[in-house]
N, C-alpha and C. Protein backbone atom coordinates (compact mmCIF):
# COMPACT_ATOMS: atom_id res chain seq x y z
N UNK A 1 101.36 83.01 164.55
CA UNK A 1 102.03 84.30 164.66
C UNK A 1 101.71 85.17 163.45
N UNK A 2 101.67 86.46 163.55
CA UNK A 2 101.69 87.33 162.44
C UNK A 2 102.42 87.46 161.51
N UNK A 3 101.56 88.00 160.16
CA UNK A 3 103.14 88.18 159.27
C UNK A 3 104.01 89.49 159.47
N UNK A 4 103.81 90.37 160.81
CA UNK A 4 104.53 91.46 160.76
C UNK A 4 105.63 90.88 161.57
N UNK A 5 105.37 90.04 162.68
CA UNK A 5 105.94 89.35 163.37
C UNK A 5 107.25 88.27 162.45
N UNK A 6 106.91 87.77 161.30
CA UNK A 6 107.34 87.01 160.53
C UNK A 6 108.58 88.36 159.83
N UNK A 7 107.88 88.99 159.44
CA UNK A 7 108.68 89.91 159.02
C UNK A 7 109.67 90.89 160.12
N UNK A 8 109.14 90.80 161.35
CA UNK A 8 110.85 91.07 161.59
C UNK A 8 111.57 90.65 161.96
N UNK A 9 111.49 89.16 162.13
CA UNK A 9 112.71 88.01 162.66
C UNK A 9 113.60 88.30 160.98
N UNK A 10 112.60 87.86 159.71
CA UNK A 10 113.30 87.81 158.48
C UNK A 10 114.21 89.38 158.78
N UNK A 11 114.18 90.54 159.16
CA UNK A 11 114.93 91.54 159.11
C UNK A 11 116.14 91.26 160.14
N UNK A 12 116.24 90.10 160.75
CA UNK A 12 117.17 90.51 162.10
C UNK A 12 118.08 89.08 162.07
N UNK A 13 117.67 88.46 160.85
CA UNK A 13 118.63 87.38 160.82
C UNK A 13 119.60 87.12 160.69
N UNK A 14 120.00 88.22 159.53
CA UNK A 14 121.45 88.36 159.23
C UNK A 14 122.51 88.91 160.63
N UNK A 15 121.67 89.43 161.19
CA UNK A 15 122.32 89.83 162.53
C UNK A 15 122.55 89.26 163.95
N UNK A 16 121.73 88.35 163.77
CA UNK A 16 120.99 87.28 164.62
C UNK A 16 122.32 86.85 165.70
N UNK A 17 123.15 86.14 164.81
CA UNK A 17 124.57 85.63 165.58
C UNK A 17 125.35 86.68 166.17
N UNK A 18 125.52 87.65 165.20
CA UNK A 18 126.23 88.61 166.09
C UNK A 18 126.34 89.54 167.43
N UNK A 19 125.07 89.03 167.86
CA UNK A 19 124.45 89.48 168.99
C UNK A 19 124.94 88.35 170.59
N UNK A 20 125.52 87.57 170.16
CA UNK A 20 126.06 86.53 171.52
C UNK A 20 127.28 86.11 171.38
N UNK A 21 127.62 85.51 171.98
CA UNK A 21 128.85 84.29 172.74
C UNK A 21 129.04 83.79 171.87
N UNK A 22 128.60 82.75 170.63
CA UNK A 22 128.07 81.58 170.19
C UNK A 22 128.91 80.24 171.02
N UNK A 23 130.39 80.48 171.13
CA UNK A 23 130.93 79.10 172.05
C UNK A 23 129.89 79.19 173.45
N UNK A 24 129.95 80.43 174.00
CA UNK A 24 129.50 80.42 175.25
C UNK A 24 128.09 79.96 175.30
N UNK A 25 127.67 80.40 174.06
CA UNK A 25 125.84 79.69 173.99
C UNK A 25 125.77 78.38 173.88
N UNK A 26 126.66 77.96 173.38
CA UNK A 26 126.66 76.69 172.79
C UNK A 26 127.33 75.38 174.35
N UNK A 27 128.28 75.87 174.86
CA UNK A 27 128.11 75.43 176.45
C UNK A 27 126.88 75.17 177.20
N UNK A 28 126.28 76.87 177.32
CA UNK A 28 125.28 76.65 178.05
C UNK A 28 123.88 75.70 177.54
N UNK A 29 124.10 75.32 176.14
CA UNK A 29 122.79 74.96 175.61
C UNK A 29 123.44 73.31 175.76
N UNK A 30 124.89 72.90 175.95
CA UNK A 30 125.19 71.09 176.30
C UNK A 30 124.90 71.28 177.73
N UNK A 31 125.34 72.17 178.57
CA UNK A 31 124.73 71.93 180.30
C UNK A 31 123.51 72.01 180.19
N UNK A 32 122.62 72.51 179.78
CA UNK A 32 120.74 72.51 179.59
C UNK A 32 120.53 71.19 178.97
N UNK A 33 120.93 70.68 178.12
CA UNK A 33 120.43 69.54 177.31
C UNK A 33 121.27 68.15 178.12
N UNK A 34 122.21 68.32 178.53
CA UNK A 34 122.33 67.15 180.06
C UNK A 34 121.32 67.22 181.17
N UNK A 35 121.24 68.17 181.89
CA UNK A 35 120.25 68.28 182.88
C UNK A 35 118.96 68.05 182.12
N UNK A 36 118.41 68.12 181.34
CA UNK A 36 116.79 67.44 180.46
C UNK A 36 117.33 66.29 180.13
N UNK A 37 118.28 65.68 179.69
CA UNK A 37 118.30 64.34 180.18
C UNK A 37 118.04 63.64 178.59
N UNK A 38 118.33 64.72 177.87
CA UNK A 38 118.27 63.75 175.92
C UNK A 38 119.10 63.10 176.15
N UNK A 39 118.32 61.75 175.38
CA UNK A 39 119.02 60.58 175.17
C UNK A 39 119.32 60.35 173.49
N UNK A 40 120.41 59.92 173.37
CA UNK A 40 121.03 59.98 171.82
C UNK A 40 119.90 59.48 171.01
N UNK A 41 119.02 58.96 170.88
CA UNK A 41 117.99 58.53 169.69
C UNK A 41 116.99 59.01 169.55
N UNK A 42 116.46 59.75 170.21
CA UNK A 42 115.39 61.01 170.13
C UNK A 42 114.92 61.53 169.03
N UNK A 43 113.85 62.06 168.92
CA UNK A 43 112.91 62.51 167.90
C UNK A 43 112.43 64.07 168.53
N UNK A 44 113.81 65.28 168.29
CA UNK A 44 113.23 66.45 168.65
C UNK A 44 112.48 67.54 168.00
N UNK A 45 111.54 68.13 168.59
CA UNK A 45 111.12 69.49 167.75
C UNK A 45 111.44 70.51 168.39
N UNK A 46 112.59 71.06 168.10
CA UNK A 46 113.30 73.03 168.04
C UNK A 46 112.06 73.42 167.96
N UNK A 47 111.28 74.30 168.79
CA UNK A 47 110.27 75.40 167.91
C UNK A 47 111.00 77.08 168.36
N UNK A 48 111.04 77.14 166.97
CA UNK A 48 110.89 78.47 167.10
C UNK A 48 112.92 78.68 166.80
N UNK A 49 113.45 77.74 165.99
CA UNK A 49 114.97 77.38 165.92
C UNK A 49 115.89 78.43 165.27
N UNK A 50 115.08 79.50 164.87
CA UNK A 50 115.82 80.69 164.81
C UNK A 50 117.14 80.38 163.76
N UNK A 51 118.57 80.76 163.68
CA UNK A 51 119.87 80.50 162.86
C UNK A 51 120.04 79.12 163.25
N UNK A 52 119.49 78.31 164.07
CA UNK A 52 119.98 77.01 164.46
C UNK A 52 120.80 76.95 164.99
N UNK A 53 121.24 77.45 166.05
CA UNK A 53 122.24 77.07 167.24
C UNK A 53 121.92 76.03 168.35
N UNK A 54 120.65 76.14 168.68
CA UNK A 54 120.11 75.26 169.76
C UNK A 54 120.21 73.95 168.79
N UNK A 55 119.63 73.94 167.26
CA UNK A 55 119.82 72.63 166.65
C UNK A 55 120.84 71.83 166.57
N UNK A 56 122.24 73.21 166.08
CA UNK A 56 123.32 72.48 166.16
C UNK A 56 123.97 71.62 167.33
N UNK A 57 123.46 72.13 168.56
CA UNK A 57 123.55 72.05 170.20
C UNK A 57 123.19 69.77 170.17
N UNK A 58 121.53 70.45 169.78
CA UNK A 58 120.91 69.17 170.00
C UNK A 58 121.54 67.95 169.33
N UNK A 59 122.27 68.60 167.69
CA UNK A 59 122.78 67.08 167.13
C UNK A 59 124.01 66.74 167.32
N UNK A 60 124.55 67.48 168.14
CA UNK A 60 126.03 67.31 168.76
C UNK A 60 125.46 65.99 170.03
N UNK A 61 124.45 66.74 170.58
CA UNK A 61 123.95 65.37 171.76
C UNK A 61 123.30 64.56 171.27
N UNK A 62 123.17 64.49 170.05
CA UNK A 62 122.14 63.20 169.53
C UNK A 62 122.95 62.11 168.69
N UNK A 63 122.65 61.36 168.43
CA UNK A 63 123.45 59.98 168.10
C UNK A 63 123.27 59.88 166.89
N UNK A 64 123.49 58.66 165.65
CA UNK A 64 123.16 58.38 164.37
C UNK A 64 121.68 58.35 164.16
N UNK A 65 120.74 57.71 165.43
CA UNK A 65 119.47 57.77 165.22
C UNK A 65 118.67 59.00 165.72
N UNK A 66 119.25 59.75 166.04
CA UNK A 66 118.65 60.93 166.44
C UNK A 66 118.25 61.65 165.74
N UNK A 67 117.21 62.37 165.49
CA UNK A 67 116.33 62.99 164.35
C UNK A 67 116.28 64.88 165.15
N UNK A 68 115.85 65.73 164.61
CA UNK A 68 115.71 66.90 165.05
C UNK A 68 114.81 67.88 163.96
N UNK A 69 113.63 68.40 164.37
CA UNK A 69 113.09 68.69 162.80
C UNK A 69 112.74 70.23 163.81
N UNK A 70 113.41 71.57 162.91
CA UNK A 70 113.17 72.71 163.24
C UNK A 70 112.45 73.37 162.54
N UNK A 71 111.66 74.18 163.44
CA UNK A 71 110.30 75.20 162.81
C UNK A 71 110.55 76.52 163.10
N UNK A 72 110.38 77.67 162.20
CA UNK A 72 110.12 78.84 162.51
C UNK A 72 109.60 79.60 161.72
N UNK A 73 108.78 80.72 162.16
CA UNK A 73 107.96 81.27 160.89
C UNK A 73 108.19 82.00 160.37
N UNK A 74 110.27 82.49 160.13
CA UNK A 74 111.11 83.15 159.41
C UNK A 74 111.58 82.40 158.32
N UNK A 75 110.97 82.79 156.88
CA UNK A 75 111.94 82.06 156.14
C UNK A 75 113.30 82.17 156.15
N UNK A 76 113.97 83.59 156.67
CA UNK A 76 115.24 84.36 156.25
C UNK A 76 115.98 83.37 157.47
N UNK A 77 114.93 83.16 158.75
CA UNK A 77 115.87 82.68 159.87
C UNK A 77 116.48 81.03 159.40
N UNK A 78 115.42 80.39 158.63
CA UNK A 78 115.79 78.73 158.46
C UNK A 78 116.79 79.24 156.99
N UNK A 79 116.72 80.11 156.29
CA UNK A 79 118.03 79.90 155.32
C UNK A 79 119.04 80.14 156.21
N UNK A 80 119.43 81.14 156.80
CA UNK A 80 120.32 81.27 157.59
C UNK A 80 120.90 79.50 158.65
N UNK A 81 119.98 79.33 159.19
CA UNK A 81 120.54 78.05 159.42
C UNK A 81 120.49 76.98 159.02
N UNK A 82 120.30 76.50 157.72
CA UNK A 82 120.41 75.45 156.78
C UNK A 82 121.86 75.67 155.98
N UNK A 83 122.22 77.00 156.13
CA UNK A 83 123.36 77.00 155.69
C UNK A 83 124.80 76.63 156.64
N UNK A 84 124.13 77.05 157.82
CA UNK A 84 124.96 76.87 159.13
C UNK A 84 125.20 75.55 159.61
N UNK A 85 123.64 74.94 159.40
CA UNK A 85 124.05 73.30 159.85
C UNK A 85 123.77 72.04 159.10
N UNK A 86 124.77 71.93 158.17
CA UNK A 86 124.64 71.08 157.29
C UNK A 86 124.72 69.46 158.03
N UNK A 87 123.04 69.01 158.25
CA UNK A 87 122.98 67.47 158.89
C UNK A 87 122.25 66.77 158.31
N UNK A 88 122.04 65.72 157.83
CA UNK A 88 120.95 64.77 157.49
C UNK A 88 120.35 64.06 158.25
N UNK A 89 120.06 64.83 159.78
CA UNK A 89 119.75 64.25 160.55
C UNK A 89 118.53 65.20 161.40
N UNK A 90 118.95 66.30 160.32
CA UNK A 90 117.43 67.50 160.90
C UNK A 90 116.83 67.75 159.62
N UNK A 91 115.47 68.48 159.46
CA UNK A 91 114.35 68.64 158.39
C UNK A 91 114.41 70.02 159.18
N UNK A 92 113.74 70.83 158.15
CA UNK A 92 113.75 72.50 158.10
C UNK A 92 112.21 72.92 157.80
N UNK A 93 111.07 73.60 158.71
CA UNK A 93 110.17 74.04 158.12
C UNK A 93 109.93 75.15 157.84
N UNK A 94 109.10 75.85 157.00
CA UNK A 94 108.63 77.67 157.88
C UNK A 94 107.35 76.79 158.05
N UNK A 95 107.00 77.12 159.50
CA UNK A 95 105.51 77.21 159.74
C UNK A 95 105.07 77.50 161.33
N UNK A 96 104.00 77.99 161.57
CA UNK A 96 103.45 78.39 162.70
C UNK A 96 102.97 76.86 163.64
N UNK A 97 103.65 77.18 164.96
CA UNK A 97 103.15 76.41 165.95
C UNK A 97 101.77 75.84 166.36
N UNK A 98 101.31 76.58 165.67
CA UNK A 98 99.84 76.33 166.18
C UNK A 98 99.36 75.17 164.72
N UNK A 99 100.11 75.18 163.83
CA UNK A 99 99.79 74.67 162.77
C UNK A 99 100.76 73.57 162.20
N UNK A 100 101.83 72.54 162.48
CA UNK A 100 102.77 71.58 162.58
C UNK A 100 101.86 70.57 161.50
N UNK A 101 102.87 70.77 160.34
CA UNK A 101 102.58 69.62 159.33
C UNK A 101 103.26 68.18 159.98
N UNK A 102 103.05 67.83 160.73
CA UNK A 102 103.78 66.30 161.62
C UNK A 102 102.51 65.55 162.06
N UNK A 103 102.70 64.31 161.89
CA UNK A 103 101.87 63.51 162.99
C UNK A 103 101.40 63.52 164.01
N UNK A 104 100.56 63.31 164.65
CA UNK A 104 100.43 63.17 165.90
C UNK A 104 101.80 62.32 166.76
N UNK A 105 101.85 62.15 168.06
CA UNK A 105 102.78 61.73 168.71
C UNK A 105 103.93 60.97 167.67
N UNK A 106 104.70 62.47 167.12
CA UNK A 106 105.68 62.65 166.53
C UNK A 106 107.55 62.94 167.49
N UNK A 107 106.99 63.29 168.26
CA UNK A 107 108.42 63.81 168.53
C UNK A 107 108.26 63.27 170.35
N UNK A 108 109.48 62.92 170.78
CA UNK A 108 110.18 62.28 172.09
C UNK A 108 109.90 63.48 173.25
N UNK A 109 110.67 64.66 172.35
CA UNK A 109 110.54 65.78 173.26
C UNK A 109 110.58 67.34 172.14
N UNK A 110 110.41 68.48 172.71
CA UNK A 110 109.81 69.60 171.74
C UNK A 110 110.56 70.52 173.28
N UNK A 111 111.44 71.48 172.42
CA UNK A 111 111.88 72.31 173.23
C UNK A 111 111.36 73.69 172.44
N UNK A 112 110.89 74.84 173.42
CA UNK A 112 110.54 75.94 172.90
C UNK A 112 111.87 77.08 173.55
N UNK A 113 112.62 77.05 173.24
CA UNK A 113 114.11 77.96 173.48
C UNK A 113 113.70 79.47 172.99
N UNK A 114 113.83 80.59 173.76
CA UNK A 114 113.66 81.62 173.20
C UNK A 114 112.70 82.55 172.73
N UNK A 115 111.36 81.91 172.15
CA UNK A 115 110.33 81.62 171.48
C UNK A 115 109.34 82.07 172.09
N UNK A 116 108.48 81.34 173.64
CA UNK A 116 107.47 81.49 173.95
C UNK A 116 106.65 82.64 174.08
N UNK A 117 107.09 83.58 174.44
CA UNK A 117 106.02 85.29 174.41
C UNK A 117 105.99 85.45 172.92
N UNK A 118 106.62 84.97 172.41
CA UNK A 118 106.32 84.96 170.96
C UNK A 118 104.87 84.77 170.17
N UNK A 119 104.48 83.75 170.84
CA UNK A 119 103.11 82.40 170.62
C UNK A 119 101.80 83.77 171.10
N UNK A 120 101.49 84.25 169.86
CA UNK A 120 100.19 84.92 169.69
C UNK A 120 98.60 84.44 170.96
N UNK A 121 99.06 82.98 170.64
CA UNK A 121 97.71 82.40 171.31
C UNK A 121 98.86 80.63 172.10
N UNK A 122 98.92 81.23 173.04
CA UNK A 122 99.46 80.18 174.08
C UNK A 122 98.66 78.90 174.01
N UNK A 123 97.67 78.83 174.48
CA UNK A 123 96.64 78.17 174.72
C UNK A 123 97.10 77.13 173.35
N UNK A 124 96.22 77.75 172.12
CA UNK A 124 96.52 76.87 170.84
C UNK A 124 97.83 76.17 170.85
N UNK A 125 98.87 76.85 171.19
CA UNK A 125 99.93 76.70 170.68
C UNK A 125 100.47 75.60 171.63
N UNK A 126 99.96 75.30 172.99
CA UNK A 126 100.39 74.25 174.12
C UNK A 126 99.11 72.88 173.54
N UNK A 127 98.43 73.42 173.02
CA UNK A 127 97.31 72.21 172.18
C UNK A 127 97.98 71.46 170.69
N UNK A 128 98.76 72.28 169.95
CA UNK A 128 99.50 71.76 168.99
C UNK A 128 100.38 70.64 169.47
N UNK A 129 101.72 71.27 170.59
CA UNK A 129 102.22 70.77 171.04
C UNK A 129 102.27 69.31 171.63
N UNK A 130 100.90 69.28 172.30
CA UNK A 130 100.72 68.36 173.25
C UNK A 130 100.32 67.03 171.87
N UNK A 131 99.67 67.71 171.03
CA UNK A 131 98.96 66.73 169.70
C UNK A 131 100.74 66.13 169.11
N UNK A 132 101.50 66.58 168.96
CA UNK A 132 103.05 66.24 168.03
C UNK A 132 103.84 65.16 169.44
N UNK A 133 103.43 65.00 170.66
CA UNK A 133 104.57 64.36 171.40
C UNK A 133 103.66 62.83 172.12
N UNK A 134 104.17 62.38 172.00
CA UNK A 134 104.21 61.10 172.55
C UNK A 134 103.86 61.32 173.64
N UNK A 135 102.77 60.39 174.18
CA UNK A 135 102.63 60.05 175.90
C UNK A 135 104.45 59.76 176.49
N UNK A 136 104.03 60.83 177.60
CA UNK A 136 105.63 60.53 178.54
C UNK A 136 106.65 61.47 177.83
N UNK A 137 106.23 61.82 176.43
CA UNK A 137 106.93 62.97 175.64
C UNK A 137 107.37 64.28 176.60
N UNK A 138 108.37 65.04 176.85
CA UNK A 138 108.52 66.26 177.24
C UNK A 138 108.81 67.58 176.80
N UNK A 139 108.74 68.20 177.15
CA UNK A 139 108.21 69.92 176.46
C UNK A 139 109.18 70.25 177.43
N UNK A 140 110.13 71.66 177.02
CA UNK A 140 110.87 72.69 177.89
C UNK A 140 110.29 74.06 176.91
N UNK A 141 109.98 75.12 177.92
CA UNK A 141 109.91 76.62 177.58
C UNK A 141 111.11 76.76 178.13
N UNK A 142 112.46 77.30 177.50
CA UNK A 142 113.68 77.55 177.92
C UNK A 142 113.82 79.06 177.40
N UNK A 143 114.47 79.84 178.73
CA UNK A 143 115.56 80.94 178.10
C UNK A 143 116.92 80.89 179.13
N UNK A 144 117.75 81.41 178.42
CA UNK A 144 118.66 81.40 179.62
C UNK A 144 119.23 82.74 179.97
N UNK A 145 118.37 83.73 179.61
CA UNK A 145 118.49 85.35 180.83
C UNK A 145 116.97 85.12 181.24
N UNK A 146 117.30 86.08 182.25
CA UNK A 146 115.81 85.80 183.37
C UNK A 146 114.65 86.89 182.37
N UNK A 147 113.93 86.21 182.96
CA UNK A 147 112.55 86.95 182.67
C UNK A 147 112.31 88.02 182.29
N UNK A 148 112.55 89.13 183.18
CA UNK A 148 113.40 90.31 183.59
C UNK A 148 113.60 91.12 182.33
N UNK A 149 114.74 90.34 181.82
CA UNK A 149 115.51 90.66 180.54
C UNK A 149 114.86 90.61 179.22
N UNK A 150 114.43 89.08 179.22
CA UNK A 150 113.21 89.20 178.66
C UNK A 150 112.42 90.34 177.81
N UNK A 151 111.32 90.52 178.91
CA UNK A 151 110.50 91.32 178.49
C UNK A 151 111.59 92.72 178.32
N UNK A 152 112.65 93.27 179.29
CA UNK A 152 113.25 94.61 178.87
C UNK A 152 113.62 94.54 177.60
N UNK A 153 113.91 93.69 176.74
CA UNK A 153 114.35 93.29 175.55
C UNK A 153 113.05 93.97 174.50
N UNK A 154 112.24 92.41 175.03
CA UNK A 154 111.11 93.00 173.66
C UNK A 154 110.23 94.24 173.80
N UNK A 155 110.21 95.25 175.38
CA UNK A 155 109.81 96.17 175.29
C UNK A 155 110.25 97.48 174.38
N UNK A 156 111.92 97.33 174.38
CA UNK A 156 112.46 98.12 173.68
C UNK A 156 112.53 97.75 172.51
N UNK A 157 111.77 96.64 171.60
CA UNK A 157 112.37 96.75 170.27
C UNK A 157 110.49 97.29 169.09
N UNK A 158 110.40 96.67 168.38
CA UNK A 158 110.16 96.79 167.29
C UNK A 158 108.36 96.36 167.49
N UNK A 159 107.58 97.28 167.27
CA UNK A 159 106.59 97.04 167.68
C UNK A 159 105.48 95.73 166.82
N UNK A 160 106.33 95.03 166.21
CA UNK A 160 105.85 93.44 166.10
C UNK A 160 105.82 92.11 167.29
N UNK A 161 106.88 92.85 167.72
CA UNK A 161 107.29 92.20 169.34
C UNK A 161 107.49 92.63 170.33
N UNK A 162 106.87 94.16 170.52
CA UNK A 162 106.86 95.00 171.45
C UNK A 162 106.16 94.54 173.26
N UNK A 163 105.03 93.87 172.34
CA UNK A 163 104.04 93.24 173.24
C UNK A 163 104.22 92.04 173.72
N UNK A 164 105.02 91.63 173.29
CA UNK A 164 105.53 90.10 173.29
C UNK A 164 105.98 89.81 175.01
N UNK A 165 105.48 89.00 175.70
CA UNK A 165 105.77 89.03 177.43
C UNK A 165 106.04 88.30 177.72
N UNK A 166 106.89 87.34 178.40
CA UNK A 166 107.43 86.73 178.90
C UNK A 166 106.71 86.63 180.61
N UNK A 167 105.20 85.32 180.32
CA UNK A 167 104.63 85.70 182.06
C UNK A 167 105.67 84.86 183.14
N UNK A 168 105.11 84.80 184.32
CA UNK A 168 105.78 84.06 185.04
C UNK A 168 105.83 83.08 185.04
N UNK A 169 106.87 81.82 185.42
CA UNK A 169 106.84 80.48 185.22
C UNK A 169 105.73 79.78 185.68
N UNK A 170 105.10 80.19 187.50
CA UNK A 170 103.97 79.48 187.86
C UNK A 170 102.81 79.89 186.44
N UNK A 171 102.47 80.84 185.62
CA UNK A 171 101.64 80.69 185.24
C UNK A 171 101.71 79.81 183.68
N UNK A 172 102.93 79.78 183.14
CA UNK A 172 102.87 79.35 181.99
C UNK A 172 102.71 77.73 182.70
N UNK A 173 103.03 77.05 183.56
CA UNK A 173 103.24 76.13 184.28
C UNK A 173 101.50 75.50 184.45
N UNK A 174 100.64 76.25 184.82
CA UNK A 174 99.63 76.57 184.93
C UNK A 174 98.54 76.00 184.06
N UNK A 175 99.22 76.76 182.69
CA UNK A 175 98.64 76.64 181.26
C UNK A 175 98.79 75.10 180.81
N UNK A 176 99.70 74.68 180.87
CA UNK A 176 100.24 73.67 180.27
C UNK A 176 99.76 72.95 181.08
N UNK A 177 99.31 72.52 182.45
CA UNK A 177 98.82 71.52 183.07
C UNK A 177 97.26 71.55 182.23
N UNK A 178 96.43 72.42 181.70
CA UNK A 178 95.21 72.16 181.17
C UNK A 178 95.54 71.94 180.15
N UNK A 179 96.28 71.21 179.30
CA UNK A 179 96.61 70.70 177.96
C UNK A 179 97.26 69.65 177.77
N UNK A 180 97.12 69.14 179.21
CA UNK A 180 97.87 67.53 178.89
C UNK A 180 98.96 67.50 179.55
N UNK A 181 99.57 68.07 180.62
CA UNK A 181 100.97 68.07 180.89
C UNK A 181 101.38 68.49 182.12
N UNK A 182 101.47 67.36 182.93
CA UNK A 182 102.45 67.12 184.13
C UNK A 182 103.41 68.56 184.75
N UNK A 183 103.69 69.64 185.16
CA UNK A 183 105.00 69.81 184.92
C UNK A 183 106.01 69.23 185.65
N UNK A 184 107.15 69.61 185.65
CA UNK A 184 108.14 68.55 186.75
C UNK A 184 109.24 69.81 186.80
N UNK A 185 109.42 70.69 186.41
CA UNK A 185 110.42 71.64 186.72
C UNK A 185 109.94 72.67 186.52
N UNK A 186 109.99 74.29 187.13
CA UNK A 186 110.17 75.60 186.99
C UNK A 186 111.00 76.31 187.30
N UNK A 187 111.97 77.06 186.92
CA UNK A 187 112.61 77.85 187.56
C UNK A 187 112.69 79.51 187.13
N UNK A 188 112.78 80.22 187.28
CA UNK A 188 112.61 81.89 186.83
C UNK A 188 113.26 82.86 187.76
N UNK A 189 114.52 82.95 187.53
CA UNK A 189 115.59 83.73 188.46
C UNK A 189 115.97 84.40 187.39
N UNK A 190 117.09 84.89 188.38
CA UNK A 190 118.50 86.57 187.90
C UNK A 190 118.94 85.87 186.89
N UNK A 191 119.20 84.51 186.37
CA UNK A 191 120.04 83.92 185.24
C UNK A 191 119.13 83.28 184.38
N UNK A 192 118.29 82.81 184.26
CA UNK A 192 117.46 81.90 182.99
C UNK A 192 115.70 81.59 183.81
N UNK A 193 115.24 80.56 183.34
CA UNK A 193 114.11 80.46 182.89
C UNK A 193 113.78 79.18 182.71
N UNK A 194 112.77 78.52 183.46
CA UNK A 194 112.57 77.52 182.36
C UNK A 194 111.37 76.62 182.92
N UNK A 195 110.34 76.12 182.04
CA UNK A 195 109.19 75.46 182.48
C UNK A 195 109.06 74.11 182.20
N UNK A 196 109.72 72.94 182.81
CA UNK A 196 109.65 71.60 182.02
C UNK A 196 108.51 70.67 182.59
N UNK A 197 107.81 70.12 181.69
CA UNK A 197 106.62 69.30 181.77
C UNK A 197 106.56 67.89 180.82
N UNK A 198 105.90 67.13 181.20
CA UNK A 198 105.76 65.48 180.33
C UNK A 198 104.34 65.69 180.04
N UNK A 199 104.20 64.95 179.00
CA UNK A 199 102.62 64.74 178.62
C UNK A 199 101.98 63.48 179.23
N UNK A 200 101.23 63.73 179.62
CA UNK A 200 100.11 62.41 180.30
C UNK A 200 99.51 61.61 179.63
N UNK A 201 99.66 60.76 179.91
CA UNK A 201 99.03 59.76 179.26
C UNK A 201 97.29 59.81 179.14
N UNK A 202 96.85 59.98 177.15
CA UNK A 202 95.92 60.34 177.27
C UNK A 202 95.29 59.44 176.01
C-alpha cells in the first residue's frame, strides 16, 4: 500500500471508533467468528486490524493457547489499539500485506475484515497470504455492509482511497482460486460481504 494511503488511516484513527456501534460491532463480529468456525487454539492473522476491535472480538473467542498477531500499515491505527487491547496473547505490526515478516505456514486462519479494496495489488497480496497459512489454513475477505456501501464510502472520501473498490465476490473468489485456494463460501448482499476459502494442499 502507499504511504499516502498510510497516511490517511494515521489521520482517521483517532476517530476511527467513533464512527460505529462498538457493542453492536462487536456482536456481529462473535456471530461471524461462530459461523467460520474458530476454534479456541488458533494461530490468527487480523490483516489490516485497524483500532483492534475485530482483535479484541477474536481473543474473546480464543482460548489460553490462542495466538492473534495484527498488521496494518497505520502506525497511528496499531497505537490506538495496543492501547485498547491489552493481551499477551496478540503481537502488533506496521507492515504491508504483501510483505509479512512471519514464516511460512504461520497462521491456522488470516481474516481480511474491512481491508480488501484496500490491497494496491490483489494478486501479490492473495500470494503473501497463501505463503503465511498452513495447508487446510483459511482466509475470510469480510465486511459486514454490502458492497454497495462499500465503494459509496470510499468514493466519497479522501483521494488516497478514493479508488479503492470493493469488486464482486465471484471475482475476488476467482482470484484466490489461482493462488492456492479452494473457496467454500461467498456471499455479497443488502447486509455484508464475504469470500471464504481454504488453502490446498501444496
Amino acid at each position: 500500500m502507499s504511504s499516502a494511503k498510510a497516511g490517511f488511516f494515521d489521520g482517521i484513527a483517532d476517530k476511527w471508533d467513533g464512527w460505529d456501534d462498538l457493542e453492536a460491532l462487536a456482536r456481529k463480529f462473535a456471530a461471524g467468528l461462530e459461523e467460520f468456525g474458530v476454534a479456541p487454539d488458533e494461530t490468527i492473522l487480523d490483516v489490516g486490524c485497524g483500532t483492534g476491535n475485530l482483535t479484541k472480538a477474536l481473543l474473546e473467542r480464543l482460548g489460553p493457547k490462542g495466538r492473534v498477531v495484527a498488521v496494518d500499515i497505520s502506525p497511528r491505527m496499531i497505537e490506538v489499539a495496543k492501547a485498547k487491547v491489552r493481551d499477551e496473547r496478540v503481537s502488533w505490526h506496521v507492515v504491508d500485506a504483501t510483505r509479512l515478516p512471519m514464516d511460512p505456514r504461520s497462521f491456522d486462519r488470516v481474516v481480511c475484515y474491512s481491508v480488501w479494496p484496500h490491497f494496491d495489488d490483489a494478486a501479490a497480496t492473495a500470494t503473501e497470504l497463501a505463503r503465511v497459512l498452513r495447508p487446510s489454513g483459511n482466509l475470510h475477505v469480510w465486511h459486514l455492509i454490502s458492497r454497495a456501501k462499500v465503494n459509496e464510502i470510499h468514493a466519497s472520501a479522501a483521494p488516497a482511497v478514493h479508488m479503492d473498490v470493493l469488486k464482486p465476490a465471484e471475482e475476488v473468489a476467482s482470484l484466490l482460486a489461482c493462488f492456492g485456494f479452494k473457496v467454500t463460501r461467498t456471499v455479497d448482499c443488502d447486509t455484508h460481504y464475504i469470500v471464504s476459502a481454504t488453502k490446498t494442499e501444496r
